[in-house]
N, C-alpha and C. Protein backbone atom coordinates (compact mmCIF):
# COMPACT_ATOMS: atom_id res chain seq x y z
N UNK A 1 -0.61 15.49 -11.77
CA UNK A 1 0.60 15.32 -11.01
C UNK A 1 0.40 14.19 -9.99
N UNK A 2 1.21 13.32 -9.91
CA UNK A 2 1.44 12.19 -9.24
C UNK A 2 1.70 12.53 -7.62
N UNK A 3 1.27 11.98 -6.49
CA UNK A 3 1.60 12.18 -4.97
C UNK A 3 2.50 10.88 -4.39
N UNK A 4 3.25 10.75 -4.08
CA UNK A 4 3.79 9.41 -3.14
C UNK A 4 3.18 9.66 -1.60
N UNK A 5 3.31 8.37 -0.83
CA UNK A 5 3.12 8.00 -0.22
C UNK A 5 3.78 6.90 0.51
N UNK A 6 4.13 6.70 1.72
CA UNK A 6 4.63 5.61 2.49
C UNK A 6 3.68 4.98 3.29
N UNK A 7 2.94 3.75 3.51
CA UNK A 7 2.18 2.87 4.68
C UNK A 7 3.20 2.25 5.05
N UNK A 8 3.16 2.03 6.47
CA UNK A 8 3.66 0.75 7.63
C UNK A 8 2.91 0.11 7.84
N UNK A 9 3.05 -1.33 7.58
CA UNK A 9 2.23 -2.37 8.10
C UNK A 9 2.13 -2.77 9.57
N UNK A 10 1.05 -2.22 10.55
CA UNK A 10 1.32 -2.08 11.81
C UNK A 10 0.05 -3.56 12.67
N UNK A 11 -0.41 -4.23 11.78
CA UNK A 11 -1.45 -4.82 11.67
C UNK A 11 -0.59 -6.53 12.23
N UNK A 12 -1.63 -7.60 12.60
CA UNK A 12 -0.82 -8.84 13.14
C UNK A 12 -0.70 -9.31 11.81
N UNK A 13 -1.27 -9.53 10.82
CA UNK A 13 -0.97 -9.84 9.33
C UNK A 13 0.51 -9.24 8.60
N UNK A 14 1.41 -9.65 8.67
CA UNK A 14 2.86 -8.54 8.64
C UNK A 14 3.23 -9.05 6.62
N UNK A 15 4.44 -8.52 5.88
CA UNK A 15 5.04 -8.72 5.12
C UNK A 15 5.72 -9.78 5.51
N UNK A 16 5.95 -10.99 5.14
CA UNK A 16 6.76 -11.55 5.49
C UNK A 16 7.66 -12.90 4.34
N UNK A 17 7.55 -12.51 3.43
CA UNK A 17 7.82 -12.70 1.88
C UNK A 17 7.63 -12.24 0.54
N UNK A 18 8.29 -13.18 -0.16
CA UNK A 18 8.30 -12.14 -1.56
C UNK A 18 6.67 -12.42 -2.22
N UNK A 19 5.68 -13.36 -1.87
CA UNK A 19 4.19 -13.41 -1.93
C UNK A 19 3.44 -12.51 -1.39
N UNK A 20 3.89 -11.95 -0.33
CA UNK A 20 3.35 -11.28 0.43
C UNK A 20 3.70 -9.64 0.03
N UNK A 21 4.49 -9.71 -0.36
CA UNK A 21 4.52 -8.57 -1.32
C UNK A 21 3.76 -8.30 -2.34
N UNK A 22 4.22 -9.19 -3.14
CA UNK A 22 3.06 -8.90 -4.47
C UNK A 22 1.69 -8.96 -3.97
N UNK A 23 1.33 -9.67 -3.05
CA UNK A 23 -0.63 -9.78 -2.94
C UNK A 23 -0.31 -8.19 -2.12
N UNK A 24 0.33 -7.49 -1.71
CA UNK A 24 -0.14 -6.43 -1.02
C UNK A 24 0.17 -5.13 -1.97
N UNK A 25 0.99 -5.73 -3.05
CA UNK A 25 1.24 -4.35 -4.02
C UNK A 25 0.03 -4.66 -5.42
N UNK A 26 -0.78 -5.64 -5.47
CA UNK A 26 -1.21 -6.28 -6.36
C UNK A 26 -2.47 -5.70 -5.98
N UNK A 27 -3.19 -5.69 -4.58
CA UNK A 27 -4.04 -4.95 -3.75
C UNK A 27 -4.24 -3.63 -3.93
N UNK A 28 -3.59 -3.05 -4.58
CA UNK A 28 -2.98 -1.14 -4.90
C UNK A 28 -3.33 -1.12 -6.17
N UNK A 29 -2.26 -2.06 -6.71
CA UNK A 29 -2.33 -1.82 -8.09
C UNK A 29 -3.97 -1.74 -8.61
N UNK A 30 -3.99 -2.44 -8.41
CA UNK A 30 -6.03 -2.62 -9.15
C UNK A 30 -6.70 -1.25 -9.23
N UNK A 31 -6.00 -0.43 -7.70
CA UNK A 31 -7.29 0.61 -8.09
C UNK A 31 -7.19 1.62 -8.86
N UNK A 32 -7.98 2.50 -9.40
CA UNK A 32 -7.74 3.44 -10.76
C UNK A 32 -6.93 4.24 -9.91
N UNK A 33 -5.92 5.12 -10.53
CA UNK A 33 -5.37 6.27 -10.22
C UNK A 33 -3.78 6.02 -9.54
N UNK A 34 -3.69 4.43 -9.11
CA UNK A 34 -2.50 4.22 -8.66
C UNK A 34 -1.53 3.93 -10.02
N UNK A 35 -0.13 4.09 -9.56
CA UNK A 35 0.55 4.72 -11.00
C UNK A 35 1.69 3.33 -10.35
N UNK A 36 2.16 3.37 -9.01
CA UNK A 36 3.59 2.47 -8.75
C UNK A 36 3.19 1.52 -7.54
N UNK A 37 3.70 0.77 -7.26
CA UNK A 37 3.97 0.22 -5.81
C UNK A 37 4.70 -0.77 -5.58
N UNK A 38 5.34 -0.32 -4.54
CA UNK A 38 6.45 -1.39 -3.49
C UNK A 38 6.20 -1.47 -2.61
N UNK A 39 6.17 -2.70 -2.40
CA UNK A 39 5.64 -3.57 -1.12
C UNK A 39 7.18 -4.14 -0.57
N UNK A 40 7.96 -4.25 0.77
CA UNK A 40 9.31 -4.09 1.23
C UNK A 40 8.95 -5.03 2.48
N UNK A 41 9.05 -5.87 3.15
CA UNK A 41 8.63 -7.22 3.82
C UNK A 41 10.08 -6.80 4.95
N UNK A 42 11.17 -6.26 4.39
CA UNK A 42 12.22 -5.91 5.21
C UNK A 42 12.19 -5.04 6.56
N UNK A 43 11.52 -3.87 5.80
CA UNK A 43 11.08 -2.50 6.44
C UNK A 43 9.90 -2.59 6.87
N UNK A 44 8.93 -3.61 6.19
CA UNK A 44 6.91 -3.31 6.26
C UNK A 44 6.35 -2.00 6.27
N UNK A 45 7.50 -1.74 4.94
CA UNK A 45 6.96 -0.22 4.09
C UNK A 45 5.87 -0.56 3.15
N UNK A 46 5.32 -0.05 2.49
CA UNK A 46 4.71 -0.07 1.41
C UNK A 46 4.77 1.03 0.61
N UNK A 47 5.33 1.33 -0.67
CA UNK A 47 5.40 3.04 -1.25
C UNK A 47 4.42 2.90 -2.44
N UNK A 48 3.71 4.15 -2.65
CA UNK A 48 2.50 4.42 -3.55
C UNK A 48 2.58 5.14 -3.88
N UNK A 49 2.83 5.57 -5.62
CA UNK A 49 2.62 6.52 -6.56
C UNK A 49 1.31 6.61 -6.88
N UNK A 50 0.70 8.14 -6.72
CA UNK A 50 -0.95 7.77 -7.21
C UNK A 50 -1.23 9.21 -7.61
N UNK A 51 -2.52 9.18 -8.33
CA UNK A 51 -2.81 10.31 -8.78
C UNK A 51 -4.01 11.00 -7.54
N UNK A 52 -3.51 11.89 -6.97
CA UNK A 52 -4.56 12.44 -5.77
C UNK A 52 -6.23 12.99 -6.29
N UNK A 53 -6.49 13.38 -7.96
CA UNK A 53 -7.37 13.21 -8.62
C UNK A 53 -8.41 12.32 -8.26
N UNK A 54 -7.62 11.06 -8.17
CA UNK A 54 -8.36 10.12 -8.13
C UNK A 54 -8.51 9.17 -7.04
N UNK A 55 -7.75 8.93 -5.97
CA UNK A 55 -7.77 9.01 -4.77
C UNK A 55 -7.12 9.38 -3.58
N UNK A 56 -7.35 9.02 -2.67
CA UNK A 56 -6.41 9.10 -1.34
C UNK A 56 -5.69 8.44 -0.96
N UNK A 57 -4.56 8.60 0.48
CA UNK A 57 -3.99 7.88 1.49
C UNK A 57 -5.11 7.03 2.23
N UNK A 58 -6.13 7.18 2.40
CA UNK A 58 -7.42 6.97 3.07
C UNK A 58 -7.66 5.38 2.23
N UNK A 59 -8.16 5.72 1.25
CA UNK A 59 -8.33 4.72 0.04
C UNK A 59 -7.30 3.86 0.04
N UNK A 60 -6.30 3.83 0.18
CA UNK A 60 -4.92 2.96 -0.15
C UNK A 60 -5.45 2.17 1.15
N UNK A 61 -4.47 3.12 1.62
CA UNK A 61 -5.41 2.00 3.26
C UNK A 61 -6.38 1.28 4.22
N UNK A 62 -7.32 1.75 3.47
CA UNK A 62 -8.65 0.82 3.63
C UNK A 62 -8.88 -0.19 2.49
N UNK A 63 -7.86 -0.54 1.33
CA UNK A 63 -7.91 -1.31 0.51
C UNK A 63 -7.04 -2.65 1.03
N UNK A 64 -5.77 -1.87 1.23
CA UNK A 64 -5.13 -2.72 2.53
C UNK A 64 -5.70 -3.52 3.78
N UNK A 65 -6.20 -2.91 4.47
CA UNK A 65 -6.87 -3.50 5.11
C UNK A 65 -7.84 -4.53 4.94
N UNK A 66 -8.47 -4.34 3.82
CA UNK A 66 -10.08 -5.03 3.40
C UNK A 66 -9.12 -6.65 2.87
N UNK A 67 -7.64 -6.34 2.45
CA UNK A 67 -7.07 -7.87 2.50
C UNK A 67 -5.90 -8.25 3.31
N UNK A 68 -6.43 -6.85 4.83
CA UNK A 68 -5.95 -8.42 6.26
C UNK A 68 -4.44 -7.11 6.51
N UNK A 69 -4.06 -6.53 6.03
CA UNK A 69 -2.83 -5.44 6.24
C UNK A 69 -3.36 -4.27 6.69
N UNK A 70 -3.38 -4.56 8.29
CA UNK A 70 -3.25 -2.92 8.84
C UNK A 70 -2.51 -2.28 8.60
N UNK A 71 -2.52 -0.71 8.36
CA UNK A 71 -1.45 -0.16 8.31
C UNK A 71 -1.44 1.27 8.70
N UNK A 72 -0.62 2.04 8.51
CA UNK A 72 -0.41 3.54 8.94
C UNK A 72 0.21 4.12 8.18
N UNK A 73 -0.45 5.76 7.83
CA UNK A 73 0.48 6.43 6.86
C UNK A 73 1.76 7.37 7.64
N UNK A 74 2.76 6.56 7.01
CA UNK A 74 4.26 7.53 7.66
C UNK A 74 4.47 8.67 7.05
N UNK A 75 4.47 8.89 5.84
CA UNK A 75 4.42 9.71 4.60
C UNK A 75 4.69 9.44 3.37
């Protein structure tokens, strides 16, 4: 069974195009167990379909981070 998830990009590195989207949903995508992602430059949402099997909210966001996007889990 699949979990969603919401991050805010709360970091000085922000969303701030449609590049900047993909390198931050492209960042997700790679790792095993993630299933969706939207990256939103509007809101500086980020939403994540993932399999909790295989990782965490923890994981998402320290992947984020490791390319420059602080962030915070909203839900």
């Amino acid at each position: 069974m699949f979990q969603s998830v919401t991050l805010e990009v709360i970091g000085d590195q922000r969303l701030s195009c449609e590049k900047c989207e993909r390198r931050a949903a492209n960042l997700l995508a790679a790792l095993p167990g993630v299933r969706q992602v939207r990256a939103r430059a509007l809101d500086q949402r980020i939403h994540v379909l993932f399999d909790p099997a295989v990782l965490d909210d923890a994981v998402l966001a320290a992947r984020l981070d490791a390319g420059g996007y602080r962030t915070r889990v909203i839900g």
